[in-house]
Protein backbone atom coordinates (compact mmCIF):
# COMPACT_ATOMS: atom_id res chain seq x y z
CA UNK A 1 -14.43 -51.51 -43.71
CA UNK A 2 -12.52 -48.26 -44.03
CA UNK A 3 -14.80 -45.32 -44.68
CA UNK A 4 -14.23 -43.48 -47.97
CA UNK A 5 -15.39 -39.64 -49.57
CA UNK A 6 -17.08 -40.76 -52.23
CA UNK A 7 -18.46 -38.27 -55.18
CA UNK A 8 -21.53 -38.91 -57.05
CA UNK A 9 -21.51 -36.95 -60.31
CA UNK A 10 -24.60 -37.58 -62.41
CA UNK A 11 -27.55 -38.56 -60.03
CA UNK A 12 -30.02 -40.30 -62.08
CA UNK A 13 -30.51 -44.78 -61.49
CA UNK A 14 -27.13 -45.25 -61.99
CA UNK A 15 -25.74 -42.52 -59.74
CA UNK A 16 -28.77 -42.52 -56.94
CA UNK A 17 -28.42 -46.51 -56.40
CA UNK A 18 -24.43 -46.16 -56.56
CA UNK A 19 -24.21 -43.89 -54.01
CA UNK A 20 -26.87 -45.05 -52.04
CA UNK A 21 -25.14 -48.44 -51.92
CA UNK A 22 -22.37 -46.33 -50.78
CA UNK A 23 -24.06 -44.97 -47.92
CA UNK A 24 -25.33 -48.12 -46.50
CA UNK A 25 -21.92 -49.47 -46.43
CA UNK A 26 -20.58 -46.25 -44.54
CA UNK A 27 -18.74 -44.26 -46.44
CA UNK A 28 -19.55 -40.67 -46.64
CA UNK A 29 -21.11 -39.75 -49.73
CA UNK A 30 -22.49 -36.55 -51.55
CA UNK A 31 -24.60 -36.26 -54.75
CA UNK A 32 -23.99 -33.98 -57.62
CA UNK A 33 -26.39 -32.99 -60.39
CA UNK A 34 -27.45 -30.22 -62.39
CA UNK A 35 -31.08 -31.38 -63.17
CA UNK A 36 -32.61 -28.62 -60.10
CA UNK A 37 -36.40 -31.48 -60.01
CA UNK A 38 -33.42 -34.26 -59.17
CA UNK A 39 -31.72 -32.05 -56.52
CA UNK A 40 -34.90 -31.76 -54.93
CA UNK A 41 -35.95 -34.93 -54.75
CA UNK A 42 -32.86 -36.27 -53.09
CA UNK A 43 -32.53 -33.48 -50.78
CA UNK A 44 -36.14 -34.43 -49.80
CA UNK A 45 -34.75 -38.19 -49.07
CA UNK A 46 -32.52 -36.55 -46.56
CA UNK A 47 -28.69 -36.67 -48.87
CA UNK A 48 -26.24 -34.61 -49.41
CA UNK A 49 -26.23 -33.61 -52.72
CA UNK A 50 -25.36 -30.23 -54.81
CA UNK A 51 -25.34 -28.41 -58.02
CA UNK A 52 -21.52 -28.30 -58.33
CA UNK A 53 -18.68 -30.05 -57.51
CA UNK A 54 -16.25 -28.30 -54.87
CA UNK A 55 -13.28 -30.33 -53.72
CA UNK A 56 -11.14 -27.33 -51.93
CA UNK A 57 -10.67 -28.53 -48.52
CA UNK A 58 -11.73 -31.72 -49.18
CA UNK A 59 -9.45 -35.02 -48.76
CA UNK A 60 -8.66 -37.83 -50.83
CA UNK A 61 -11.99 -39.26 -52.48
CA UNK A 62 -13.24 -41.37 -55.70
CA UNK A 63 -15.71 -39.40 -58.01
CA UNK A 64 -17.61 -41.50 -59.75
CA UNK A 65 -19.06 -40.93 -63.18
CA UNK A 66 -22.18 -41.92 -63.91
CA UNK A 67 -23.57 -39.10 -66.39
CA UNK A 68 -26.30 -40.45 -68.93
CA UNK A 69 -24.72 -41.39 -72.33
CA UNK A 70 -27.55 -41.51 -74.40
CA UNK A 71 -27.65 -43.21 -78.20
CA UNK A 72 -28.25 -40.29 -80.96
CA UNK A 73 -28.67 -43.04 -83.67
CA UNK A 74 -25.85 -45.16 -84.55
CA UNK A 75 -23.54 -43.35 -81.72
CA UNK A 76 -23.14 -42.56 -78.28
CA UNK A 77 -23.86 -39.05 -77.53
CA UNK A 78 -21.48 -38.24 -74.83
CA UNK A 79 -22.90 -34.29 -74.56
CA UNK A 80 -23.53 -34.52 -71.21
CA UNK A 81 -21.17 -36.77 -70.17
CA UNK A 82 -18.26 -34.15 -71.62
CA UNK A 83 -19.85 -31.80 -69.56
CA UNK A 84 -20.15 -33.27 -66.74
CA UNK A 85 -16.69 -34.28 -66.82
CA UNK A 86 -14.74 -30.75 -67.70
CA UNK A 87 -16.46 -29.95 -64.36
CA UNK A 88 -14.75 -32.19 -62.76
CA UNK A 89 -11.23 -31.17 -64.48
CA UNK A 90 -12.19 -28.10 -63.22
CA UNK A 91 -12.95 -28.81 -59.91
CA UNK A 92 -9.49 -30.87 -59.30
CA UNK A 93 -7.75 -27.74 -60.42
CA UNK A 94 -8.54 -26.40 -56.76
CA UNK A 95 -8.38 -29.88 -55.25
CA UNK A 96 -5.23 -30.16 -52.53
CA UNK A 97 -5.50 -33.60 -52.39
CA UNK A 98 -5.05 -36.56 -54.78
CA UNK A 99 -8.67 -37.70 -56.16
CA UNK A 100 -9.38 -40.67 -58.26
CA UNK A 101 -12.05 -40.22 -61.08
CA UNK A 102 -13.79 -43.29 -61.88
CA UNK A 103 -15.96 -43.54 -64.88
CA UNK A 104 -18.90 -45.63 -64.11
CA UNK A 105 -21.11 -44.36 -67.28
CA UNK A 106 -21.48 -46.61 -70.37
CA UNK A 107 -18.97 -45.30 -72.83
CA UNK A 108 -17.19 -46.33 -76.27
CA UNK A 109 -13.87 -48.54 -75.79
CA UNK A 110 -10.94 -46.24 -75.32
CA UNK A 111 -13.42 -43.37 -73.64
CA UNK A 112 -11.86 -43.41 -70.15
CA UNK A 113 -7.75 -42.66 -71.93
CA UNK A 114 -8.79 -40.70 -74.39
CA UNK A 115 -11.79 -38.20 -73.64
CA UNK A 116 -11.56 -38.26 -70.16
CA UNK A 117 -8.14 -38.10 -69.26
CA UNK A 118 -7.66 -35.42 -71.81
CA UNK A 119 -10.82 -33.72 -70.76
CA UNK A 120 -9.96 -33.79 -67.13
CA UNK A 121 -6.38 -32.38 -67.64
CA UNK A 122 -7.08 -29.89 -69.77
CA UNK A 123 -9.55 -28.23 -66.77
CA UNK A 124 -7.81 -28.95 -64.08
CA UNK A 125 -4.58 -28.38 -65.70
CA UNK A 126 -3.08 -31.35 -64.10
CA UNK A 127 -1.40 -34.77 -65.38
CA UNK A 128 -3.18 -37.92 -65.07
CA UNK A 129 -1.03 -40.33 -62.99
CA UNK A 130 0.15 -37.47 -61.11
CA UNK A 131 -2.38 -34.97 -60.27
CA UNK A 132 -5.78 -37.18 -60.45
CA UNK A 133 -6.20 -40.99 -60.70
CA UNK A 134 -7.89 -42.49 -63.20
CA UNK A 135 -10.11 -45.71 -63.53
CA UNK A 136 -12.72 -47.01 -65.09
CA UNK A 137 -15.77 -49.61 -63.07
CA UNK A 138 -18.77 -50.18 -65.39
CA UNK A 139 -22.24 -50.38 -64.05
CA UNK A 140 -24.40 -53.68 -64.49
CA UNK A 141 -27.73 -52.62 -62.93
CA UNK A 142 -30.80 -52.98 -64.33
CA UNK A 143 -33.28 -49.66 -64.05
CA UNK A 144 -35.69 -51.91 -62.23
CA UNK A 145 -33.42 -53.67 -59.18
CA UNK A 146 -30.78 -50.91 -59.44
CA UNK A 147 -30.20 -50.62 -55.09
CA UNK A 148 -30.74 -54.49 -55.31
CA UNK A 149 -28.23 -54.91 -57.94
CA UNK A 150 -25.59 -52.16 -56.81
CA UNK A 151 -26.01 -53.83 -53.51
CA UNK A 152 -25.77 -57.72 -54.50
CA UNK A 153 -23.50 -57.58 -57.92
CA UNK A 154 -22.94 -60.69 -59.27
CA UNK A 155 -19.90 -59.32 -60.76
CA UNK A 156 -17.71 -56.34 -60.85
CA UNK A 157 -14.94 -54.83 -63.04
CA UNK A 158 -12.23 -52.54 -62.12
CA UNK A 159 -9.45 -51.15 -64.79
CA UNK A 160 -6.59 -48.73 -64.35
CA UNK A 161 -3.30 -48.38 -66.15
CA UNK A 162 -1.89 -48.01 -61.92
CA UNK A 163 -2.21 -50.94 -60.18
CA UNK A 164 -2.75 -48.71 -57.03
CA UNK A 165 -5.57 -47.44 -58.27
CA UNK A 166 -6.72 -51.06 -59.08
CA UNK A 167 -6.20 -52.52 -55.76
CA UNK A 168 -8.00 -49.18 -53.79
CA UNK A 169 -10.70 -49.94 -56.14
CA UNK A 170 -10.84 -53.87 -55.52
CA UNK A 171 -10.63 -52.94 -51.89
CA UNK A 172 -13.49 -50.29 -51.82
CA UNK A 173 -16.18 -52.88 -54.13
CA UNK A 174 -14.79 -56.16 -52.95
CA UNK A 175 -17.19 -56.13 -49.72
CA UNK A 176 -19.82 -56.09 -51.55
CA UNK A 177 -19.63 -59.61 -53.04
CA UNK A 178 -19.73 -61.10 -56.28
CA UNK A 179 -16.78 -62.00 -58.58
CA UNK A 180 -14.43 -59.24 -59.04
CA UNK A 181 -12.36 -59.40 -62.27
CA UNK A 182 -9.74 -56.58 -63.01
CA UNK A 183 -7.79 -55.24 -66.10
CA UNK A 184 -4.74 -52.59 -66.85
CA UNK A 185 -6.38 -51.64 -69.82
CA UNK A 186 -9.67 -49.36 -69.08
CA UNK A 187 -10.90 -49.91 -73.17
CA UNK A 188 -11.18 -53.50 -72.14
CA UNK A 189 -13.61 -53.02 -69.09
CA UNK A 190 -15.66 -50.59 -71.47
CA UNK A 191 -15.71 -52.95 -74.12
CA UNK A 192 -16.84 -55.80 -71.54
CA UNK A 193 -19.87 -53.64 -70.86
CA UNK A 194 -21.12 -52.93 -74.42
CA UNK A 195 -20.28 -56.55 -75.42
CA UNK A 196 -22.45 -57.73 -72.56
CA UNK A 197 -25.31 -55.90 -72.88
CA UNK A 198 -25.26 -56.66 -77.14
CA UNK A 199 -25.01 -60.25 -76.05
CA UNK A 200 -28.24 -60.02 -74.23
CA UNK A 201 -29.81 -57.76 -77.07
CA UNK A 202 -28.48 -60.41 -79.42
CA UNK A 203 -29.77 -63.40 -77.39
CA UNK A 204 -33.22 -61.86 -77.08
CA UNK A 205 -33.52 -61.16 -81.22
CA UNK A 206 -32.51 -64.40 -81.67
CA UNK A 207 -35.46 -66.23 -79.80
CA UNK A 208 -37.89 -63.47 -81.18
CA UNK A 209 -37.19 -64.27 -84.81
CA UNK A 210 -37.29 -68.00 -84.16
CA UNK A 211 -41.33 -66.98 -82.42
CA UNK A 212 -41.63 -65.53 -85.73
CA UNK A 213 -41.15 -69.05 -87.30
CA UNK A 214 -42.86 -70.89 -84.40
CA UNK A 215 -46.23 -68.78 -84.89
CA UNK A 216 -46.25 -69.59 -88.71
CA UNK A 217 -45.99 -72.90 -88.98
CA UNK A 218 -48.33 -73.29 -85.05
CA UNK A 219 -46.12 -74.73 -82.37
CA UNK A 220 -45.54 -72.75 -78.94
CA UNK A 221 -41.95 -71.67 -78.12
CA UNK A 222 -41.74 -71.41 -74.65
CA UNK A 223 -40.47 -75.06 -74.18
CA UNK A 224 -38.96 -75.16 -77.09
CA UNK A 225 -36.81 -72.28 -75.76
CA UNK A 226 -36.60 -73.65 -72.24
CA UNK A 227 -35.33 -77.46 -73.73
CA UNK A 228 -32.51 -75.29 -75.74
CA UNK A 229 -31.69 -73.18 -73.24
CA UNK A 230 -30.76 -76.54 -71.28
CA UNK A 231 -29.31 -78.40 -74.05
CA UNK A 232 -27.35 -76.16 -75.89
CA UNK A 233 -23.67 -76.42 -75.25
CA UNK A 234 -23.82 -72.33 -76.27
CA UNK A 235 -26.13 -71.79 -72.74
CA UNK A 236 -25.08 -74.60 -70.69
CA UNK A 237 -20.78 -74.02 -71.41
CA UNK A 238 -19.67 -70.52 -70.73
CA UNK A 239 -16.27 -71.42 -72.85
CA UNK A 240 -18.26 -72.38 -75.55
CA UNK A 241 -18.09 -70.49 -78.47
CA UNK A 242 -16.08 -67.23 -77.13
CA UNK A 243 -12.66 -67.74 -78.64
CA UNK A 244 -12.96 -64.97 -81.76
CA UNK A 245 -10.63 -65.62 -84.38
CA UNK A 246 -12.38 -69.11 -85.64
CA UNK A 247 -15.30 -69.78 -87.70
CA UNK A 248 -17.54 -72.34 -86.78
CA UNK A 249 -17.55 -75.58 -89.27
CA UNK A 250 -18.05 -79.44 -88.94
CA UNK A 251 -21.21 -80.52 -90.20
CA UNK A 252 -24.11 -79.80 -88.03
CA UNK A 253 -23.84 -75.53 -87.62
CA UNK A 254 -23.10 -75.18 -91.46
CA UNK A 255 -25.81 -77.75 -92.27
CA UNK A 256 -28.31 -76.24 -89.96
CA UNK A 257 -27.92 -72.62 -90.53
CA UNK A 258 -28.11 -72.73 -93.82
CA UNK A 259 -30.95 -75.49 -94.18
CA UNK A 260 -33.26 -73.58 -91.87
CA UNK A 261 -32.92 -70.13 -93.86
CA UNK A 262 -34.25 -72.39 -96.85
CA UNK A 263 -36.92 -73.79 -94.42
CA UNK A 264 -37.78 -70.39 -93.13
CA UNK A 265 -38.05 -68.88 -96.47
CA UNK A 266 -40.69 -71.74 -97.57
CA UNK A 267 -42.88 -70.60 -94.38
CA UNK A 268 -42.55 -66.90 -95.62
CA UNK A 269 -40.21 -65.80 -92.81
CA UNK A 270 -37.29 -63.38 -93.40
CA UNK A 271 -34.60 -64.37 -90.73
CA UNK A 272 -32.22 -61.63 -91.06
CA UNK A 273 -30.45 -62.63 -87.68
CA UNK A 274 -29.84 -65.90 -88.83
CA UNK A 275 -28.20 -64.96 -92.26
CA UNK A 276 -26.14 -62.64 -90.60
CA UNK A 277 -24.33 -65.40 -88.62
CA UNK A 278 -24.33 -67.13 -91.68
CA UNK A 279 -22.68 -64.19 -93.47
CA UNK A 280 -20.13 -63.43 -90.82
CA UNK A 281 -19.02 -67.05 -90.35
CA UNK A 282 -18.49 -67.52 -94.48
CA UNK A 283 -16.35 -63.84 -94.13
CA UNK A 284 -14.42 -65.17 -91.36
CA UNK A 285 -13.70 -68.23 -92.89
CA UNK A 286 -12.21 -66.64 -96.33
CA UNK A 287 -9.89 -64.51 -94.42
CA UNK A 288 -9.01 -67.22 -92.06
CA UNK A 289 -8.30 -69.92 -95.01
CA UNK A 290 -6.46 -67.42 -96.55
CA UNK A 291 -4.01 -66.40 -94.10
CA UNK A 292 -3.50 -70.37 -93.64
CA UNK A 293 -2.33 -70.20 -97.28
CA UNK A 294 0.07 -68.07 -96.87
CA UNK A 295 1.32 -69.28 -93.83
CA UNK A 296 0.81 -72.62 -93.64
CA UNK A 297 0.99 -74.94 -91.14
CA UNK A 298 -0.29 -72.27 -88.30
CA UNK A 299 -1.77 -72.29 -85.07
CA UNK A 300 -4.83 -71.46 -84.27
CA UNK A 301 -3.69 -68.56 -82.15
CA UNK A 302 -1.13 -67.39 -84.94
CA UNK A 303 -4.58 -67.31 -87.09
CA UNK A 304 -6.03 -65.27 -84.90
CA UNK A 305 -3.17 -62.88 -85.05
CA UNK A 306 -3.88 -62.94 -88.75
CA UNK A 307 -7.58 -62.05 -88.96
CA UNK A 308 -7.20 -59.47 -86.31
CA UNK A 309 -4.48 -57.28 -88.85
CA UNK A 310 -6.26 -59.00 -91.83
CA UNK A 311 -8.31 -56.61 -94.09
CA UNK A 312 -11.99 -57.89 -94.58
CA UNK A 313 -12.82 -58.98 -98.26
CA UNK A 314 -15.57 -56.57 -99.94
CA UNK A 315 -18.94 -58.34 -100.29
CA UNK A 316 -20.62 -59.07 -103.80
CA UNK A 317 -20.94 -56.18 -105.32
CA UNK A 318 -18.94 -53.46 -102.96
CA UNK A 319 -15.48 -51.87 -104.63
């Protein structure tokens, strides 16, 4: 394997067991991180790392973002990640060489084109494309196997509007095993990562509010879960179920989700999971029926087309 610079800006989990992966594969790597308690303790483990980012002199590399992106409530709070990233504009502005910025961070769909790249060439005065490249490779490690999972990835994403920049990503990752999927449009990496981690947050509310019911009415879960988890086309298909744009019907999910709020509500458990589903698969259903209306005789992917520009009814109530 070809040995690469590599930039680490942001030096927490993310950014210690990135570039530490880095290292172990040979490439030459230095750490970059305001936090002055961080600097020390990764100077103490013998890398390279600084308080600013100085690319004079330096040759082609990849700098890596991986600055914390916090939640302040209902959004991302990207404080520090703007930071961290006009330092970077400004440190290409001195750059000689071509460098390729590669957000690694969590961020909002469209985060990578839009803040970034306007971020970056505002500081460094330079255009995207031309002066920097630009890509986005979203992180799947978990705070408590981070080197494991930076090391072993069971899969990795790589977006850039270049397909250069795509392929010198694909080569730079691919070593390290696991599938490798790619896309030209960075939102759709980004919105990969926040849909997989609300899956998991999704899968785990969904077997805590069924323990809810399980403890009032006295049976244990566990192999209840463990039989489902088997059985269910939903766990055991990964096709199953992932093609937005239809509501489910037939007669066993309407039957089931509805019967079981009525059971639930007769044991004194609020499921408010469970009538959410409910309440999204009735709302996609109206707008769905009624684009057929109008259209007729359509396919299912010429529905699709129709919910996605379709505006969604008010509920009960709303104006």
């Amino acid at each position: 394997m070809e040995s690469s610079r590599i930039f680490i800006v942001g030096s927490g989990v993310v950014g210690a067991a990135t570039g530490e992966g880095f290292l172990a594969a040979g490439h030459k790597v230095t750490f970059i991180d305001v936090s002055a308690p961080r600097i020390a303790e990764l100077a103490e483990r013998g890398l390279d790392v600084r308080s600013e980012l100085d690319l004079s002199g330096e040759p082609e590399s990849f700098i890596f973002l991986t600055l914390p992106t916090p939640n302040d409530g209902h959004r991302y709070d990207l404080t520090a990640f703007t930071a961290g990233t006009a330092a970077v504009g400004k440190a290409l502005a001195t750059a000689t060489a071509k460098h390729t910025v590669v957000v690694r961070s969590t961020v909002p769909p469209g985060t990578t084109e839009g803040l970034v790249k306007s971020t970056l060439e505002e500081n460094s005065k330079l255009v995207a494309g031309n002066g920097f490249a630009l890509g986005s490779n979203p992180e799947f490690l978990r705070a408590v196997s981070a080197a494991e999972d930076f090391a072993n990835p069971w899969m990795t994403i790589v977006a850039s509007r270049d397909p250069e920049t795509v392929e010198r990503l694909r080569a730079l990752l691919s070593p390290f095993g696991g599938e490798l999927r790619t896309f030209t449009n960075p939102a759709e990496a980004e919105f990969v990562k926040s849909a997989h981690n609300i899956y998991n947050a999704t899968k785990i509310s969904f077997w805590n509010e069924m323990w809810l019911v399980a403890q009032k009415i006295g049976v244990d879960l566990d192999p209840i879960a463990a039989t489902v988890a088997r059985s269910a086309e939903g766990s055991i298909n990964p096709e199953y179920g992932i093609r937005g744009g239809a509501p489910y019907g037939g007669v066993c999910l309407p039957k089931d989700t509805q019967g079981f709020l009525g059971y639930a509500d007769t044991v004194g458990v609020e499921m408010p999971l469970l009538s959410a589903v409910v309440e999204v698969n009735d709302r996609l259903a109206e707008i769905v029926g009624h684009e057929a209306d109008v259209i007729g005789h359509a396919t299912h992917d010429q529905l699709r087309e129709a919910a996605t520009h379709a505006v969604v009814p008010a509920a009960a109530g709303e104006e």
